[in-house]
N, C-alpha and C. Protein backbone atom coordinates (compact mmCIF):
# COMPACT_ATOMS: atom_id res chain seq x y z
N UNK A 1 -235.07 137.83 -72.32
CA UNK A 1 -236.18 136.91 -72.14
C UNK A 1 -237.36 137.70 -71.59
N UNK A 2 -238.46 137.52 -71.91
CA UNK A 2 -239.87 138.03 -71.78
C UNK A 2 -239.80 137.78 -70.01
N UNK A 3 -241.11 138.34 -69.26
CA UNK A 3 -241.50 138.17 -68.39
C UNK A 3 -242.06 136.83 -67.84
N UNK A 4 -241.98 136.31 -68.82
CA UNK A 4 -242.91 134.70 -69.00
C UNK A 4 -242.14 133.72 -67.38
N UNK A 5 -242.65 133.04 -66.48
CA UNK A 5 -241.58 132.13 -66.12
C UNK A 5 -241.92 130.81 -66.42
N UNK A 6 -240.80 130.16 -66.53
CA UNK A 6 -240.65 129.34 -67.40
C UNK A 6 -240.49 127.99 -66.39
N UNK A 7 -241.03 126.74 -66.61
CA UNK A 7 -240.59 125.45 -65.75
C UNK A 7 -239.42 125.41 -65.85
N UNK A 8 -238.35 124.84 -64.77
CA UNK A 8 -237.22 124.54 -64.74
C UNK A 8 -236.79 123.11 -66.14
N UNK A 9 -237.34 122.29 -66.44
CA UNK A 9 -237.16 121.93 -67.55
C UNK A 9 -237.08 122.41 -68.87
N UNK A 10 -238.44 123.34 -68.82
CA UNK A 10 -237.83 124.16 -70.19
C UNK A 10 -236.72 125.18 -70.77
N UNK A 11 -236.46 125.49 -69.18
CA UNK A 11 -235.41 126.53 -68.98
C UNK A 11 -234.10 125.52 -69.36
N UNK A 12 -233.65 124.29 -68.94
CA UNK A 12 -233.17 123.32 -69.48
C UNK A 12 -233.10 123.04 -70.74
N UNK A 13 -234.05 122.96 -71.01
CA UNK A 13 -234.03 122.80 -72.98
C UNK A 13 -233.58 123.73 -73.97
N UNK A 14 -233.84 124.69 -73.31
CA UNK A 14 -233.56 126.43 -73.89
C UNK A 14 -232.38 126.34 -74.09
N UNK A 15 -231.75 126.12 -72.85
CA UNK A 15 -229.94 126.12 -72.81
C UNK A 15 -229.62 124.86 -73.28
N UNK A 16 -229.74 123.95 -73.60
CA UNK A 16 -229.10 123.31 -74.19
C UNK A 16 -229.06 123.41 -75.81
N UNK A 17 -230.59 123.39 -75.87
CA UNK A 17 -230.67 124.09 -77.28
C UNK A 17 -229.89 125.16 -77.72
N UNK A 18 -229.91 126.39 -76.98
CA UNK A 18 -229.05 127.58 -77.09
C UNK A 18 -227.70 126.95 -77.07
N UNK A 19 -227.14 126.24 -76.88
CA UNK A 19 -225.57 125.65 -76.29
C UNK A 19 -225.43 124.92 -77.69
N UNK A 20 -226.06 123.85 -78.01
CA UNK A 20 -225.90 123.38 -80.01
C UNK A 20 -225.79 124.04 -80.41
N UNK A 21 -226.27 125.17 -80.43
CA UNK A 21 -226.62 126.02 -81.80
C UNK A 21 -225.73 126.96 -81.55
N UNK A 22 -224.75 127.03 -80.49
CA UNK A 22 -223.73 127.81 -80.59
C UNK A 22 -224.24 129.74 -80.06
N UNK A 23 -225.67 129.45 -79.49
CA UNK A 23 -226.05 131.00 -79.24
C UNK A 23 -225.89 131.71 -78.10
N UNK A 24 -224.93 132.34 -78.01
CA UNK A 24 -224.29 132.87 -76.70
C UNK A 24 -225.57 133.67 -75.90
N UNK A 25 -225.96 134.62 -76.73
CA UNK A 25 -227.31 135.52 -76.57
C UNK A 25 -228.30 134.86 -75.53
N UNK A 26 -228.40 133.86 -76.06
CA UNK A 26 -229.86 132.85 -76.29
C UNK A 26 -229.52 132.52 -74.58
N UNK A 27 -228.32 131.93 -74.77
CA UNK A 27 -227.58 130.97 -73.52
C UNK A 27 -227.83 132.20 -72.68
N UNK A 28 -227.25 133.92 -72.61
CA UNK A 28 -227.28 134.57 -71.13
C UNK A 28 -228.25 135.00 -71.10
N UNK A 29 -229.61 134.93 -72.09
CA UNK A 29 -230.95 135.54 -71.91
C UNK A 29 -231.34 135.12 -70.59
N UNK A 30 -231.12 133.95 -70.38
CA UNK A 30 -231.93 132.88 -69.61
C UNK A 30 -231.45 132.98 -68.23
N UNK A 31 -230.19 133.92 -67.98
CA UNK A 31 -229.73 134.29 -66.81
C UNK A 31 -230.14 135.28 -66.24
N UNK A 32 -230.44 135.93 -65.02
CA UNK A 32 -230.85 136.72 -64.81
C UNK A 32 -229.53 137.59 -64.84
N UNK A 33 -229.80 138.94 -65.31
CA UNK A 33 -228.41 139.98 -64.67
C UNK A 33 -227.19 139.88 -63.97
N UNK A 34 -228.10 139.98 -62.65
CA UNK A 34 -226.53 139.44 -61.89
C UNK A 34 -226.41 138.11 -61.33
N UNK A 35 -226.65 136.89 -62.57
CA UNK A 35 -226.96 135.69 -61.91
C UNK A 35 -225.35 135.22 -61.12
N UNK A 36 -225.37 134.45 -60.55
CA UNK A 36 -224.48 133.60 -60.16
C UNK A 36 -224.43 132.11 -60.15
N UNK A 37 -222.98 131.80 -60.98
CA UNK A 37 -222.40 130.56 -61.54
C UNK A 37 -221.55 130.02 -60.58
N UNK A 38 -222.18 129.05 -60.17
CA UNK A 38 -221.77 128.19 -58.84
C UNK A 38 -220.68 127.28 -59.82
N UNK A 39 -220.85 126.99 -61.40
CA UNK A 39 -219.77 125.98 -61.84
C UNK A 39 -218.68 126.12 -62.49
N UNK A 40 -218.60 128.27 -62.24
CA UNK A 40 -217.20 128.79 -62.45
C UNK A 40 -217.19 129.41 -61.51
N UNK A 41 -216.20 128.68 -60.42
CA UNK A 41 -215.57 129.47 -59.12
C UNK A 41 -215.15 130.21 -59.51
N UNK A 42 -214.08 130.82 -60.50
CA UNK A 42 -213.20 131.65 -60.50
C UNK A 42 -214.21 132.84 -60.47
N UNK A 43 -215.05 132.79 -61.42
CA UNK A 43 -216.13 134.00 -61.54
C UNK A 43 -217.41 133.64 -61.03
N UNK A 44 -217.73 133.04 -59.76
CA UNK A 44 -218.84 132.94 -59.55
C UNK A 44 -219.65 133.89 -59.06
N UNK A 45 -219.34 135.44 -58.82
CA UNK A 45 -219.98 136.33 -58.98
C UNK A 45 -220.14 137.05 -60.66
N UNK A 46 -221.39 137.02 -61.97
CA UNK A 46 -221.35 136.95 -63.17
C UNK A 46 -222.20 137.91 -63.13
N UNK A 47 -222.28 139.08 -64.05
CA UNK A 47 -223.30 139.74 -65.12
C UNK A 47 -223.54 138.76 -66.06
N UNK A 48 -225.06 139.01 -66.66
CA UNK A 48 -225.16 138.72 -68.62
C UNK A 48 -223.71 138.76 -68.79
N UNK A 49 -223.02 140.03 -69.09
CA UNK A 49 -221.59 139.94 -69.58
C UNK A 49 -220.62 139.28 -69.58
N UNK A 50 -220.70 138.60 -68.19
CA UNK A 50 -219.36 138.24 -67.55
C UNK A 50 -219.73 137.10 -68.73
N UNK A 51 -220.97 136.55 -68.19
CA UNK A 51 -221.37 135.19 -68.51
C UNK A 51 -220.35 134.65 -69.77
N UNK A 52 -221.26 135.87 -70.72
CA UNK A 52 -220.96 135.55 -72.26
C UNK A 52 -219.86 135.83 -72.60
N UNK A 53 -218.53 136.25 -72.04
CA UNK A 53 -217.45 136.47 -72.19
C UNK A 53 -217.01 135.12 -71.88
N UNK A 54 -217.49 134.40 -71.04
CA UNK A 54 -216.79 133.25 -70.56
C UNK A 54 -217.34 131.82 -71.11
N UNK A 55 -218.45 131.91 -72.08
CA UNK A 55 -219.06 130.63 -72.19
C UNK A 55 -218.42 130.31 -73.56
């Protein structure tokens, strides 16, 4: 994802959009690096990687 920041709604739309359309890419663009996923305990410490291994 560009430098752009984005409203929290559109960032919303992105991923869901990305999530229909089945785009894993699309879906961990929108994460930062080493984001963290509060709604997978097991891995709630995530890379991009982890992410997309798991979504």
């Amino acid at each position: 994802m560009a430098d752009i920041m984005l409203r929290p709604k559109e960032v919303v739309c992105k991923w869901v959009d990305a999530f229909n359309n089945h785009d894993i890419e699309e879906i961990t663009s929108l994460y930062h690096e080493d984001a963290i996923n509060h709604q997978l305990k097991q891995f709630a410490q995530c890379s991009q990687e982890n992410l997309r291994q798991q979504i």
